[in-house]
N, C-alpha and C. Protein backbone atom coordinates (compact mmCIF):
# COMPACT_ATOMS: atom_id res chain seq x y z
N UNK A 1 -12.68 -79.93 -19.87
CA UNK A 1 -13.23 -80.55 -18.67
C UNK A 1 -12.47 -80.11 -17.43
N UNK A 2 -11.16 -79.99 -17.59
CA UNK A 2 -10.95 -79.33 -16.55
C UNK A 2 -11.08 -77.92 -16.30
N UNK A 3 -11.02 -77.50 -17.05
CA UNK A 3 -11.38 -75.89 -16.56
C UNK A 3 -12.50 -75.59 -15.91
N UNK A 4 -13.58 -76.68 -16.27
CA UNK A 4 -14.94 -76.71 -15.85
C UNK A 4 -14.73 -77.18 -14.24
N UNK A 5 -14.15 -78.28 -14.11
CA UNK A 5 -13.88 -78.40 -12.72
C UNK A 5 -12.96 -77.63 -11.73
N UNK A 6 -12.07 -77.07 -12.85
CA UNK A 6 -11.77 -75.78 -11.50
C UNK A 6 -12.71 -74.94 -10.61
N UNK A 7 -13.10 -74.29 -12.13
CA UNK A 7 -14.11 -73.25 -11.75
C UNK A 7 -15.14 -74.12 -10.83
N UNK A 8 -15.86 -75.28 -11.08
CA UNK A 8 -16.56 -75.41 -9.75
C UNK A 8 -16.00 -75.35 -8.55
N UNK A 9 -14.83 -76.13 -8.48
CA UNK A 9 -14.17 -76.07 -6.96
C UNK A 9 -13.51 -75.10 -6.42
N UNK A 10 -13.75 -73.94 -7.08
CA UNK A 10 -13.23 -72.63 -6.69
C UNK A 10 -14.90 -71.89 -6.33
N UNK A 11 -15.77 -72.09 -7.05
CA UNK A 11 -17.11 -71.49 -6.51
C UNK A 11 -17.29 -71.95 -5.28
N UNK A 12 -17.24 -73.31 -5.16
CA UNK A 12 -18.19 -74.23 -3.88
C UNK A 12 -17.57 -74.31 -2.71
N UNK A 13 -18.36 -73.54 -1.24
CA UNK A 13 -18.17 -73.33 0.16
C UNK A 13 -17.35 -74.25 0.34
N UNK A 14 -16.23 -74.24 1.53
CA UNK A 14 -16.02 -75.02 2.16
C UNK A 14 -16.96 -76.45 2.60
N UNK A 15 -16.34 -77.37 2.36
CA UNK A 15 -17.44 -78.06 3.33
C UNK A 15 -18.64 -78.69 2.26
N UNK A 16 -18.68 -78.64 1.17
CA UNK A 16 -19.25 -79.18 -0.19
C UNK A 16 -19.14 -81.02 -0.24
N UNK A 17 -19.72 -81.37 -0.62
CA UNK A 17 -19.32 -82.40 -1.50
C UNK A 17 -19.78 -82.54 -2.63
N UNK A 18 -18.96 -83.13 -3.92
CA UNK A 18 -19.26 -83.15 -5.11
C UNK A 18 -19.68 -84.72 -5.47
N UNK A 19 -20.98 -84.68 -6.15
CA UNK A 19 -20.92 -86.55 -6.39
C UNK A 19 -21.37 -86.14 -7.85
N UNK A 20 -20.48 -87.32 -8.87
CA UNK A 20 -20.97 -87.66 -10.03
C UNK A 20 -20.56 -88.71 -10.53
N UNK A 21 -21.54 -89.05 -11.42
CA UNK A 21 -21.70 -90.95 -12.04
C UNK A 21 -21.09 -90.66 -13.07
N UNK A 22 -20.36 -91.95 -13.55
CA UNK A 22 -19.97 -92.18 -14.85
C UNK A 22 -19.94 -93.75 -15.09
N UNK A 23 -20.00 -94.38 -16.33
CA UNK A 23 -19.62 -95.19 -16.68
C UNK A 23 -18.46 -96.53 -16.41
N UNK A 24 -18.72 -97.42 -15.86
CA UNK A 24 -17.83 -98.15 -15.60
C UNK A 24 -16.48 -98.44 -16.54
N UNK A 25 -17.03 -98.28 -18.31
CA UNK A 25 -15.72 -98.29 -18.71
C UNK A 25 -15.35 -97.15 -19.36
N UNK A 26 -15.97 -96.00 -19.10
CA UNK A 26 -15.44 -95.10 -19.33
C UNK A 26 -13.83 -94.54 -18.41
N UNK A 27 -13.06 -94.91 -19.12
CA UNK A 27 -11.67 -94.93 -18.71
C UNK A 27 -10.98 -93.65 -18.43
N UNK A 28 -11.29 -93.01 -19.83
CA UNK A 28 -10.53 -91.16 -19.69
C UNK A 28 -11.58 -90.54 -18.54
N UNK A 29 -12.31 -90.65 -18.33
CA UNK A 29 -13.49 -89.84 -17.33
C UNK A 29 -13.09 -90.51 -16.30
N UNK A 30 -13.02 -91.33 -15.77
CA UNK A 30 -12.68 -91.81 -14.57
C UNK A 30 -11.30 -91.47 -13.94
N UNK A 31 -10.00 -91.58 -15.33
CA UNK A 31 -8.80 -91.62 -14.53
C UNK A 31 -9.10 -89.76 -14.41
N UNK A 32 -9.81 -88.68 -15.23
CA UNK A 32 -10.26 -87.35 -14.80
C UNK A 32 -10.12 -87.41 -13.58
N UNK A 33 -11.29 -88.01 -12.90
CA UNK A 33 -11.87 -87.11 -11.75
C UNK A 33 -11.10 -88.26 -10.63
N UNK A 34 -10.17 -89.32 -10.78
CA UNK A 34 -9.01 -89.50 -9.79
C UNK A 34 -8.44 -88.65 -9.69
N UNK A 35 -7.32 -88.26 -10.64
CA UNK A 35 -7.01 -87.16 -10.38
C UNK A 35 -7.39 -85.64 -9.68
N UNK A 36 -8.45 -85.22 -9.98
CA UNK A 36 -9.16 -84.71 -8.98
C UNK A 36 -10.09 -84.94 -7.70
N UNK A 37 -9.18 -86.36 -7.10
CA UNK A 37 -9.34 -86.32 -5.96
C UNK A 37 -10.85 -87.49 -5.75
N UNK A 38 -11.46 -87.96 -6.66
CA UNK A 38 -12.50 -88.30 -6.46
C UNK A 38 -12.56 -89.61 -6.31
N UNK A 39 -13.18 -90.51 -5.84
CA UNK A 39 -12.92 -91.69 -5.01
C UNK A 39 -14.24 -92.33 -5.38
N UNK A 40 -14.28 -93.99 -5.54
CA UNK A 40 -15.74 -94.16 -5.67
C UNK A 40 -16.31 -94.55 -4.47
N UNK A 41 -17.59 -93.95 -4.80
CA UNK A 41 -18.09 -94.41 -3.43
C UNK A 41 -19.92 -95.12 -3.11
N UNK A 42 -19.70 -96.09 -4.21
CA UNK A 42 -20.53 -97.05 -4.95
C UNK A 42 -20.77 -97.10 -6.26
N UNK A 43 -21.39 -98.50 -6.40
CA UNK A 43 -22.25 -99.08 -7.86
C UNK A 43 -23.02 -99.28 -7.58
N UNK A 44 -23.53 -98.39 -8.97
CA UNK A 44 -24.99 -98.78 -9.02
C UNK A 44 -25.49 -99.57 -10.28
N UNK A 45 -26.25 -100.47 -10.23
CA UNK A 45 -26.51 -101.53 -11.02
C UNK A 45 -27.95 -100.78 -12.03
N UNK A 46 -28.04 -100.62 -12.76
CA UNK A 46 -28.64 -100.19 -14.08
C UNK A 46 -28.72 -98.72 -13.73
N UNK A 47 -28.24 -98.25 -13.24
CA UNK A 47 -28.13 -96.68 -13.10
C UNK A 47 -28.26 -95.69 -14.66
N UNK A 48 -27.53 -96.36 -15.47
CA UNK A 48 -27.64 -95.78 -17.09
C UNK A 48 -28.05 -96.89 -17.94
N UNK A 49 -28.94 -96.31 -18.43
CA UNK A 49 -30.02 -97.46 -19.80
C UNK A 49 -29.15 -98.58 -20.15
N UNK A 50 -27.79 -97.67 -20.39
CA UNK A 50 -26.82 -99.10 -21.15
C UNK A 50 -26.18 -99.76 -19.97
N UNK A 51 -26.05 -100.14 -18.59
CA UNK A 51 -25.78 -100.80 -17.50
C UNK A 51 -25.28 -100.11 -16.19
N UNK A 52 -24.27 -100.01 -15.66
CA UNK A 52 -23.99 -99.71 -14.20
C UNK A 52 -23.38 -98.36 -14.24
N UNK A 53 -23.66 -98.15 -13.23
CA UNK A 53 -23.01 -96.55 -12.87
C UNK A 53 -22.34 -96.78 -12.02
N UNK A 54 -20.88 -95.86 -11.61
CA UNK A 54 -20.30 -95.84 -11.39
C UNK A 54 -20.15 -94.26 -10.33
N UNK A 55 -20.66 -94.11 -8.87
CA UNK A 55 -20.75 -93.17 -8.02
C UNK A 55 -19.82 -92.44 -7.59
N UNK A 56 -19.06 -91.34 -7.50
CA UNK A 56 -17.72 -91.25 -7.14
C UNK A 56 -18.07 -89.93 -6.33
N UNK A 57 -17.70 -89.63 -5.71
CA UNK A 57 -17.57 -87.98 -4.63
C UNK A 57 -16.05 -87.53 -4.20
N UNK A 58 -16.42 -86.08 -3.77
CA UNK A 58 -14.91 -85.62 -3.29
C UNK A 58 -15.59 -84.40 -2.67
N UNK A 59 -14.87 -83.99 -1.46
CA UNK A 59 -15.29 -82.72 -0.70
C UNK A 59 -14.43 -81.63 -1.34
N UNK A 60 -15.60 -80.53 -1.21
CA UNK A 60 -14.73 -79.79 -1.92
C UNK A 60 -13.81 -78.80 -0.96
């Protein structure tokens, strides 16, 4: 997973932003993409069949 996110943030222009959902208790995926910088930046309430999503972005 991270290699995957290098390579995107090494493709993508200046001036990008990246948004992706995950799981509210998905724990290892979340503390991921803190680490890379990503911040939430809403909930969404039935967003995934099994309950809330969890919105997060980061410029790239």
């Amino acid at each position: 997973a991270t290699a995957l996110l290098d390579a995107l943030f090494d493709a993508l222009p200046a001036g990008s932003t990246v948004t992706i959902a995950v799981r509210p208790d998905n724990e290892a995926a979340l503390a991921l993409y803190e680490r890379y910088g990503f911040e939430v930046a809403e909930r969404r309430e039935g967003y995934f069949a099994s309950g809330p999503g969890l919105v997060l972005s980061r410029d790239a």
